[in-house]
N, C-alpha and C. Protein backbone atom coordinates (compact mmCIF):
# COMPACT_ATOMS: atom_id res chain seq x y z
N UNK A 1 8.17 3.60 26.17
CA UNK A 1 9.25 3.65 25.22
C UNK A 1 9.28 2.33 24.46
N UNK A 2 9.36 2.27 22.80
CA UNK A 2 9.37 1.19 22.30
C UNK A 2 11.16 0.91 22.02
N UNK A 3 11.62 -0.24 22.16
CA UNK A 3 12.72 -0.46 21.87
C UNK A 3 12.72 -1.64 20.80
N UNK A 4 13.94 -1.14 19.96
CA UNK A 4 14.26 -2.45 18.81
C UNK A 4 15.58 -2.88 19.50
N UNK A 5 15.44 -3.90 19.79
CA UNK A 5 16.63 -5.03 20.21
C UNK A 5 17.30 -5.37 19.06
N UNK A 6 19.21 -4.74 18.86
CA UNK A 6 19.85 -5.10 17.83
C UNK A 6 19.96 -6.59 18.18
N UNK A 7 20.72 -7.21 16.71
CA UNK A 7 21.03 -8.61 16.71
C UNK A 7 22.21 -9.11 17.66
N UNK A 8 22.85 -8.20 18.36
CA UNK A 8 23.86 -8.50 18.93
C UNK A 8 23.71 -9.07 20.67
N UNK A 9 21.71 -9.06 20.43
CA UNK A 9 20.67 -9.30 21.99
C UNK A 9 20.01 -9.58 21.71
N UNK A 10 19.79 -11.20 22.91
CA UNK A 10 18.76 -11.90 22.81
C UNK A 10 17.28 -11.48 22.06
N UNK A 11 16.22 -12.25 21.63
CA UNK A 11 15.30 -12.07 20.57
C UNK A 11 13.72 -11.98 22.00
N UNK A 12 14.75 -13.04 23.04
CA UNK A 12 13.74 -13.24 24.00
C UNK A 12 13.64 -11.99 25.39
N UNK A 13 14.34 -10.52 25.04
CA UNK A 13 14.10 -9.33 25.67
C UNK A 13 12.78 -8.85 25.31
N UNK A 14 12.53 -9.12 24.10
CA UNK A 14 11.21 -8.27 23.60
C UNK A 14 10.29 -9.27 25.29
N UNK A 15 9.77 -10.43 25.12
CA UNK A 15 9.08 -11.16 25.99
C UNK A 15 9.25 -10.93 27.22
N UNK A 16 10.73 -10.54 27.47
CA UNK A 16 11.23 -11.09 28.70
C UNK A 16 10.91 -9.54 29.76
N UNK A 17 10.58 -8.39 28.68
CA UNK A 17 10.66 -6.83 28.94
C UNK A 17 9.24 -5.94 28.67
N UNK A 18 8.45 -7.01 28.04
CA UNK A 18 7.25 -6.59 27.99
C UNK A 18 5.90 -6.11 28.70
N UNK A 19 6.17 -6.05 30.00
CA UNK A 19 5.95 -5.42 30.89
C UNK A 19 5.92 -3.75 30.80
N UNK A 20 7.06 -3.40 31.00
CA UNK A 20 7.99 -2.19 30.95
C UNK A 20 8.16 -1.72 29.57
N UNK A 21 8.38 -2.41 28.63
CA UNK A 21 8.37 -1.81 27.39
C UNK A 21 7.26 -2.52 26.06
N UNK A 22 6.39 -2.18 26.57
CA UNK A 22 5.24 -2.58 25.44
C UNK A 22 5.60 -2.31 23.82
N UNK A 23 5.32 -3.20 23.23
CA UNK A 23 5.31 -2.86 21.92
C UNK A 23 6.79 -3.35 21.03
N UNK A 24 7.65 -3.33 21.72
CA UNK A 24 9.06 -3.63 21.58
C UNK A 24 9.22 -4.33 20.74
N UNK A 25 10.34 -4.63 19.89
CA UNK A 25 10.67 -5.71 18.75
C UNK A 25 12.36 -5.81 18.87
N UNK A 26 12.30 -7.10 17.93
CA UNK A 26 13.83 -7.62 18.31
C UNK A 26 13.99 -7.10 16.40
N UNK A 27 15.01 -7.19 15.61
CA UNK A 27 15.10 -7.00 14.72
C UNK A 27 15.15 -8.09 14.05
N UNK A 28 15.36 -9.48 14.61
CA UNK A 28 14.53 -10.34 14.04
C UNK A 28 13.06 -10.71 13.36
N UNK A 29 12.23 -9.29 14.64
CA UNK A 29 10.83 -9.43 14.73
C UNK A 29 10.03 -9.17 13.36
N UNK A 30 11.61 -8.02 13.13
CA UNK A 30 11.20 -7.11 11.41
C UNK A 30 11.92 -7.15 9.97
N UNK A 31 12.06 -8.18 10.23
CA UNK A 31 13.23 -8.98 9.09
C UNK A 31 14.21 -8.47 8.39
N UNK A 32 14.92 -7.37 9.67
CA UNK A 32 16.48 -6.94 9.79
C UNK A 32 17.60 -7.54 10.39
N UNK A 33 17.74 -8.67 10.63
CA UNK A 33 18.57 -9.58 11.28
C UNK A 33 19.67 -9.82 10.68
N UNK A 34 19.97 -9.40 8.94
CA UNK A 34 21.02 -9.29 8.13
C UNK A 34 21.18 -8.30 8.17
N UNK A 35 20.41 -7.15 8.47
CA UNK A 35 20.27 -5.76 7.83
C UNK A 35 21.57 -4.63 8.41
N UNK A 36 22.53 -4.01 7.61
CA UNK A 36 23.25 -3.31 7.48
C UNK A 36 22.51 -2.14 9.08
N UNK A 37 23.40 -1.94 9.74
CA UNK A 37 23.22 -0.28 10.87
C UNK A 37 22.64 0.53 10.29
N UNK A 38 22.54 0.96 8.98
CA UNK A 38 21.77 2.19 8.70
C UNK A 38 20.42 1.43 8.31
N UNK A 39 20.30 0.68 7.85
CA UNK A 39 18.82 0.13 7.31
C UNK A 39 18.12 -0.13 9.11
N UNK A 40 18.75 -0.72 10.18
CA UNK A 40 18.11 -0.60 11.95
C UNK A 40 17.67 0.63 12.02
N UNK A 41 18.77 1.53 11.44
CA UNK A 41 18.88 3.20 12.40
C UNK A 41 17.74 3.58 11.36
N UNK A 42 17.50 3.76 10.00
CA UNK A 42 15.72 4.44 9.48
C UNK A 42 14.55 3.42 9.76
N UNK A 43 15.08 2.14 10.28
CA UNK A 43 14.04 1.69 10.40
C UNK A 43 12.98 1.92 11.75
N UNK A 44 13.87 2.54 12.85
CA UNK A 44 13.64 2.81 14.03
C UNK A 44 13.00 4.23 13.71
N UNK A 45 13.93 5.19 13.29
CA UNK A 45 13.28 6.24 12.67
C UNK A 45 11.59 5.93 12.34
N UNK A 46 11.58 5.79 11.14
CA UNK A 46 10.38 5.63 10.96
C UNK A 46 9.15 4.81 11.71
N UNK A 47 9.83 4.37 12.70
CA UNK A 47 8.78 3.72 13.45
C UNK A 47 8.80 3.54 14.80
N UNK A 48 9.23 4.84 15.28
CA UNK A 48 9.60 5.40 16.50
C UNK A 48 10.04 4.28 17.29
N UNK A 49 10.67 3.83 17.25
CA UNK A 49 11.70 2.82 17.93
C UNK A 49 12.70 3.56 18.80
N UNK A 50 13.58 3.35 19.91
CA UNK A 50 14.71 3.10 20.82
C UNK A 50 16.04 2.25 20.16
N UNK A 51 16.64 2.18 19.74
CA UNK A 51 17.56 1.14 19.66
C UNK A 51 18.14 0.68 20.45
N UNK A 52 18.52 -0.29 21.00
CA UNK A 52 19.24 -0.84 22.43
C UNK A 52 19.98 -1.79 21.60
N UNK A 53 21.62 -1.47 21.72
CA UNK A 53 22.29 -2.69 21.05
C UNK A 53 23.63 -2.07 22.20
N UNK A 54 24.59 -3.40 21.99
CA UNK A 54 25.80 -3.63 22.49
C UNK A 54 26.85 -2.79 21.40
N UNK A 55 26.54 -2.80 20.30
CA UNK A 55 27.31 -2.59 19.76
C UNK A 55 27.99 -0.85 19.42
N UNK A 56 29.19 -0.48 19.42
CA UNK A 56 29.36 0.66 19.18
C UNK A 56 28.89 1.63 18.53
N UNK A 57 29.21 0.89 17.14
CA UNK A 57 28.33 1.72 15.88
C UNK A 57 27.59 2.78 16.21
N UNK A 58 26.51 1.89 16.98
CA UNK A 58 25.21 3.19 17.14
C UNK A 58 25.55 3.90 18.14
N UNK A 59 26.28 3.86 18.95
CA UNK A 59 26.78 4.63 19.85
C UNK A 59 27.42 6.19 18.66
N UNK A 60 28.38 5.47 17.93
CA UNK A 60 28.91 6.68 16.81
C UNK A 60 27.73 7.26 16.30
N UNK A 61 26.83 6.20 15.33
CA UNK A 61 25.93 6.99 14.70
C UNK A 61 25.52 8.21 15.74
N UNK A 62 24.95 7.97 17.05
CA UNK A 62 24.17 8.48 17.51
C UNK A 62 24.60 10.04 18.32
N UNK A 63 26.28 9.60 17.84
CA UNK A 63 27.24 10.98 18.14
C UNK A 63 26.97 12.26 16.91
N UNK A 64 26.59 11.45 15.74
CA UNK A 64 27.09 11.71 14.29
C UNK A 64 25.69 12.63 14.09
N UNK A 65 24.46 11.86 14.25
CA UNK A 65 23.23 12.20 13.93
C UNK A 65 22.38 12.68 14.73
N UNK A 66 22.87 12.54 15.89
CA UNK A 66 21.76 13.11 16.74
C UNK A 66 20.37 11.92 17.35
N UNK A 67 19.50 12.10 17.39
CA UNK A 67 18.28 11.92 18.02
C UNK A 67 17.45 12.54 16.93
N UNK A 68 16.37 11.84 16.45
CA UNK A 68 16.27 10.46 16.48
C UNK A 68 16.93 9.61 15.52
N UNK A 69 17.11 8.03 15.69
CA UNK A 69 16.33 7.45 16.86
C UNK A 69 17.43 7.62 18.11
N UNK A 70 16.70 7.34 19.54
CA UNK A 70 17.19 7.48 20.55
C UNK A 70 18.32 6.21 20.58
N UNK A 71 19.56 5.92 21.23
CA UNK A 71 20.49 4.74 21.18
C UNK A 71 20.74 4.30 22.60
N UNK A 72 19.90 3.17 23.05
CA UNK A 72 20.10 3.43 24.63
C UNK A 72 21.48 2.11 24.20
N UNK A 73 22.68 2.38 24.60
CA UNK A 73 23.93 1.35 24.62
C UNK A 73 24.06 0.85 25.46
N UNK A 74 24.56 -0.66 25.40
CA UNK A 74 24.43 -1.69 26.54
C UNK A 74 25.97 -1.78 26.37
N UNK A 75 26.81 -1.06 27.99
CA UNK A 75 27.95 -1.63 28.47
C UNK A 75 28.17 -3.04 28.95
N UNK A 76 27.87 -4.26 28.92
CA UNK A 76 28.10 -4.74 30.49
C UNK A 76 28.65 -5.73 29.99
N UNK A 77 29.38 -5.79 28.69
CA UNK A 77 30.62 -6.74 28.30
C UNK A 77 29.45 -7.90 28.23
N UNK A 78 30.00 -9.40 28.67
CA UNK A 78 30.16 -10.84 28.36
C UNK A 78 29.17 -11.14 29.20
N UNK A 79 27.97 -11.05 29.15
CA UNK A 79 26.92 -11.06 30.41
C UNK A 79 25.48 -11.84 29.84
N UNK A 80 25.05 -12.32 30.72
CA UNK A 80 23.48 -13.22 30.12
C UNK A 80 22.27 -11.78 29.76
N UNK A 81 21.46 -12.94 29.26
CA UNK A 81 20.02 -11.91 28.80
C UNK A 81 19.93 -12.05 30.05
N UNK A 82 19.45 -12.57 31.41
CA UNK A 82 19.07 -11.93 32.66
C UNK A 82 19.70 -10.95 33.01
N UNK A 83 21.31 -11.12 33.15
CA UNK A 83 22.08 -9.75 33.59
C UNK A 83 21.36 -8.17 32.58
N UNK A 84 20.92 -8.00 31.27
CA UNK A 84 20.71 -7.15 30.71
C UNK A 84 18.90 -6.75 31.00
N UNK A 85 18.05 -7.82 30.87
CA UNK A 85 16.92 -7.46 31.72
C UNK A 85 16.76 -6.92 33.52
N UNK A 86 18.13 -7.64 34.16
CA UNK A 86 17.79 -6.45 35.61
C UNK A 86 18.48 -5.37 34.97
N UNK A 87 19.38 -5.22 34.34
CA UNK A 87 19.74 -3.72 34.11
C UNK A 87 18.90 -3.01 33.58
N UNK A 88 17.97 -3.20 32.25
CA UNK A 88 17.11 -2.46 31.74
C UNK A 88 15.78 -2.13 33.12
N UNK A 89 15.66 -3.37 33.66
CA UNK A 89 14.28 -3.42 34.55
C UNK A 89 14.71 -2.59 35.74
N UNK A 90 16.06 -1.90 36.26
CA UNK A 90 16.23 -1.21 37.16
C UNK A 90 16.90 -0.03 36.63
N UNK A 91 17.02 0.19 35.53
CA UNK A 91 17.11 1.85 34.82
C UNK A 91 15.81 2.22 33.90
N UNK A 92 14.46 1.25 34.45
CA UNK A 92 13.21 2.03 33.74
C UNK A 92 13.12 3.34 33.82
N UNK A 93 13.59 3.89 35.47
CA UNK A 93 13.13 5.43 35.29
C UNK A 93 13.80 6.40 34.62
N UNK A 94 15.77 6.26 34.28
CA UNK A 94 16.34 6.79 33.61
C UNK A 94 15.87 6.35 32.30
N UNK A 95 15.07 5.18 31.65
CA UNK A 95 15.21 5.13 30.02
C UNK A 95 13.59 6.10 29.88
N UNK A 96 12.94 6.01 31.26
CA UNK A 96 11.70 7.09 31.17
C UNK A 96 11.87 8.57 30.69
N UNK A 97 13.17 9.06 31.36
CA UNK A 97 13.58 10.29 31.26
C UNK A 97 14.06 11.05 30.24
N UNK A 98 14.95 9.52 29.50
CA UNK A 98 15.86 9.51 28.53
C UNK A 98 14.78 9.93 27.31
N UNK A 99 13.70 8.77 27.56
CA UNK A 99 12.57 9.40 26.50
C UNK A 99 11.97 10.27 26.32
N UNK A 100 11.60 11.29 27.24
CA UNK A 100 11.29 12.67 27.59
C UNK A 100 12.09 13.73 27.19
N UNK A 101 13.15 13.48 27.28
CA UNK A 101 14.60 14.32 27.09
C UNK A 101 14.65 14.78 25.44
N UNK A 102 13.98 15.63 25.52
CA UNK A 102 13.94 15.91 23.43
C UNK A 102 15.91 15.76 22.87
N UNK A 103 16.40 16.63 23.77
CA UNK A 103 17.49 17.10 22.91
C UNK A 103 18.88 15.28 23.64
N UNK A 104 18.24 14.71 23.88
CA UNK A 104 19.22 13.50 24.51
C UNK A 104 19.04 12.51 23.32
N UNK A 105 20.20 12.14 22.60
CA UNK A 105 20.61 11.03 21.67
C UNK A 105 21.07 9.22 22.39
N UNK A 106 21.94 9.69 23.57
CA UNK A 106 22.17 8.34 24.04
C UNK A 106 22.46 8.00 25.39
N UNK A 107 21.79 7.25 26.03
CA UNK A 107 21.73 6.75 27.17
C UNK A 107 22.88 5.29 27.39
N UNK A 108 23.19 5.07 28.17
CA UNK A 108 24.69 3.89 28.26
C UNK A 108 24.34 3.43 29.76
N UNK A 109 24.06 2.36 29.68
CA UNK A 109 23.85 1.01 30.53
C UNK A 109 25.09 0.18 30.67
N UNK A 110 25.35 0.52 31.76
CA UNK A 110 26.78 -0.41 32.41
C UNK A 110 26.39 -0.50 33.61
């Protein structure tokens, strides 16, 4: 599963997750780091991306639009990039599933 790390998470997940998620980009990586939610959400689109952000929004979008792109949402409030890498690194097999899952829009990490 490739994931785009919104701006609202560390830049150093892509590195820190590259193991487990090859290929990955931060939206820094793709010079969306100003870029408006809908310019992330086609950009993932078109380039089969995951989105993984904290932020609600895509949680809505991803009520609104469906799949794709997939919106895996990060609950875990006020927490370090380590706290969010064991969470991602110990729900690999649900974000495995999640990716398999044709008709599944969003996955939520708390």
């Amino acid at each position: 599963m490739r994931l785009l790390f919104d701006q609202n998470l560390s830049p150093r997940l892509v590195q820190l997750l590259a193991d487990l998620y090859p290929d990955s980009a931060h939206v820094l990586d793709v010079g969306l780091e100003k870029a408006d939610d809908r310019a992330v959400w086609t950009f993932a689109i078109e380039n089969g991306f995951a989105i993984v952000s904290k932020d609600g929004d895509f949680r809505q979008l991803s009520f609104l639009a469906g799949a794709p792109p997939k919106v895996v949402w990060v609950r875990l409030g006020n927490c370090s990039t380590a706290d969010i890498v064991t969470a991602l690194r110990r729900r690999a097999g649900d974000l495995r599933d999640f990716e398999k899952a044709e008709e599944a829009a969003l996955l939520i990490i708390d």
